[in-house]
Protein backbone atom coordinates (compact mmCIF):
# COMPACT_ATOMS: atom_id res chain seq x y z
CA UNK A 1 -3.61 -12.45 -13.73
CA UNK A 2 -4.32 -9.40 -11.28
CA UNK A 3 -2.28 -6.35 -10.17
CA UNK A 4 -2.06 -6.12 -6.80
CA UNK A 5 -4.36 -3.48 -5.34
CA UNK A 6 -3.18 -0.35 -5.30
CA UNK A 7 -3.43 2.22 -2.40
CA UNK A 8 -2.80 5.84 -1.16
CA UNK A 9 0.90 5.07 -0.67
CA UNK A 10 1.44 1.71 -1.78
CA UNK A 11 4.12 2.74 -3.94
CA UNK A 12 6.00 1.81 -0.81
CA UNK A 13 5.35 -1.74 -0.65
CA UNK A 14 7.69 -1.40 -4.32
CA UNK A 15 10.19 0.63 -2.44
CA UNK A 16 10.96 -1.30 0.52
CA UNK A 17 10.76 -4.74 -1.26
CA UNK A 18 13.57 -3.60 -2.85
CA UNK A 19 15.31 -2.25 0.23
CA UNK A 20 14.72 -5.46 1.94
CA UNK A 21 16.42 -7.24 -0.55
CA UNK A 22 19.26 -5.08 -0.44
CA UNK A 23 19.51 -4.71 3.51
CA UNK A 24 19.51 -8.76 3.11
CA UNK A 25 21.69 -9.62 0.21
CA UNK A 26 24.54 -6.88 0.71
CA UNK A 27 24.01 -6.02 4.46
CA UNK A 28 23.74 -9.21 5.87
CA UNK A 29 20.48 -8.16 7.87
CA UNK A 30 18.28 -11.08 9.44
CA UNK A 31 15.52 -11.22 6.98
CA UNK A 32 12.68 -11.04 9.71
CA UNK A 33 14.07 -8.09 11.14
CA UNK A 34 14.81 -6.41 7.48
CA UNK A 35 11.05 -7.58 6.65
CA UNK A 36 9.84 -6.32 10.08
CA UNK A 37 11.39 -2.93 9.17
CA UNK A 38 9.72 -2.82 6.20
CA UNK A 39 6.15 -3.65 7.28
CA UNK A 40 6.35 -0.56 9.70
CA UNK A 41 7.82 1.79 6.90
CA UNK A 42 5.17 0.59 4.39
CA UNK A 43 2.01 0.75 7.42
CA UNK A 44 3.18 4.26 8.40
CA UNK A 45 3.58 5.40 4.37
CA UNK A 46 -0.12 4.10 3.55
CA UNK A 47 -1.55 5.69 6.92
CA UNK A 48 -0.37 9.35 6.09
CA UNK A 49 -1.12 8.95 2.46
CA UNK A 50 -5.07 7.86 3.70
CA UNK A 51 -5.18 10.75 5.91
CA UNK A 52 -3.44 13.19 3.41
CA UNK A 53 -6.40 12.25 0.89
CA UNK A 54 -9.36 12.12 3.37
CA UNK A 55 -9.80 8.96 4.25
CA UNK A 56 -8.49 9.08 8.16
CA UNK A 57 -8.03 11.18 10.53
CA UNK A 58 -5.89 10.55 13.60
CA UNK A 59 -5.85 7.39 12.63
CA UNK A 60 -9.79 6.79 12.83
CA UNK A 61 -11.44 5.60 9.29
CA UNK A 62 -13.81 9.21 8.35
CA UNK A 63 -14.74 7.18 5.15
CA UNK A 64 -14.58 4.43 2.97
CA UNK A 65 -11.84 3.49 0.31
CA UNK A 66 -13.88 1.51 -2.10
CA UNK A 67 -10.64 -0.92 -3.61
CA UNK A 68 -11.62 -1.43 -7.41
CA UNK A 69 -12.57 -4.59 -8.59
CA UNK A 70 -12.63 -6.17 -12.05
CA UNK A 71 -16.63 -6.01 -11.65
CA UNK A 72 -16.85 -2.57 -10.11
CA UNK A 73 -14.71 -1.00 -12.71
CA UNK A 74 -16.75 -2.86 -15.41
CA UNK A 75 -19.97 -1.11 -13.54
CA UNK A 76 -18.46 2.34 -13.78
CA UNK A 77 -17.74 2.04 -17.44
CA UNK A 78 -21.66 0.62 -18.00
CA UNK A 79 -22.49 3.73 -16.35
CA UNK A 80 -20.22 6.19 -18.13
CA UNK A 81 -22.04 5.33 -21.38
């Protein structure tokens, strides 16, 4: 078992799960289009959180967001020692 990896801004993959749920279940929106919706929210979220912290700017890459790994985390507490 694995989280899921976790971003600048993925909080709002969370958030608009549950909004798609709701738009479908109590709104009676088409689920592509409530899942389309989403995708742009949660896109948009991630890009201003990666350029709020550094790691773009106008939406070109300035430098790298190393994801943590099981391994890599293991590496950095090798290291810390």
């Amino acid at each position: 078992l694995q989280e899921p990896v976790k971003l600048p801004g993925s909080y709002m993959q969370e958030r608009e799960l549950s909004n798609v749920w709701s738009r479908i279940v109590f709104d009676g929106v088409n689920p592509r289009v409530a899942i389309d919706r989403a995708i742009i929210s949660i896109n948009r979220e991630i890009a201003r959180k990666m350029e709020e912290f550094g790691y773009l700017k106008d939406g070109q890459r300035v430098r790298e967001y190393k994801i943590p790994t099981i391994e890599s985390v293991t590496e950095w507490m090798k290291n810390a020692k």
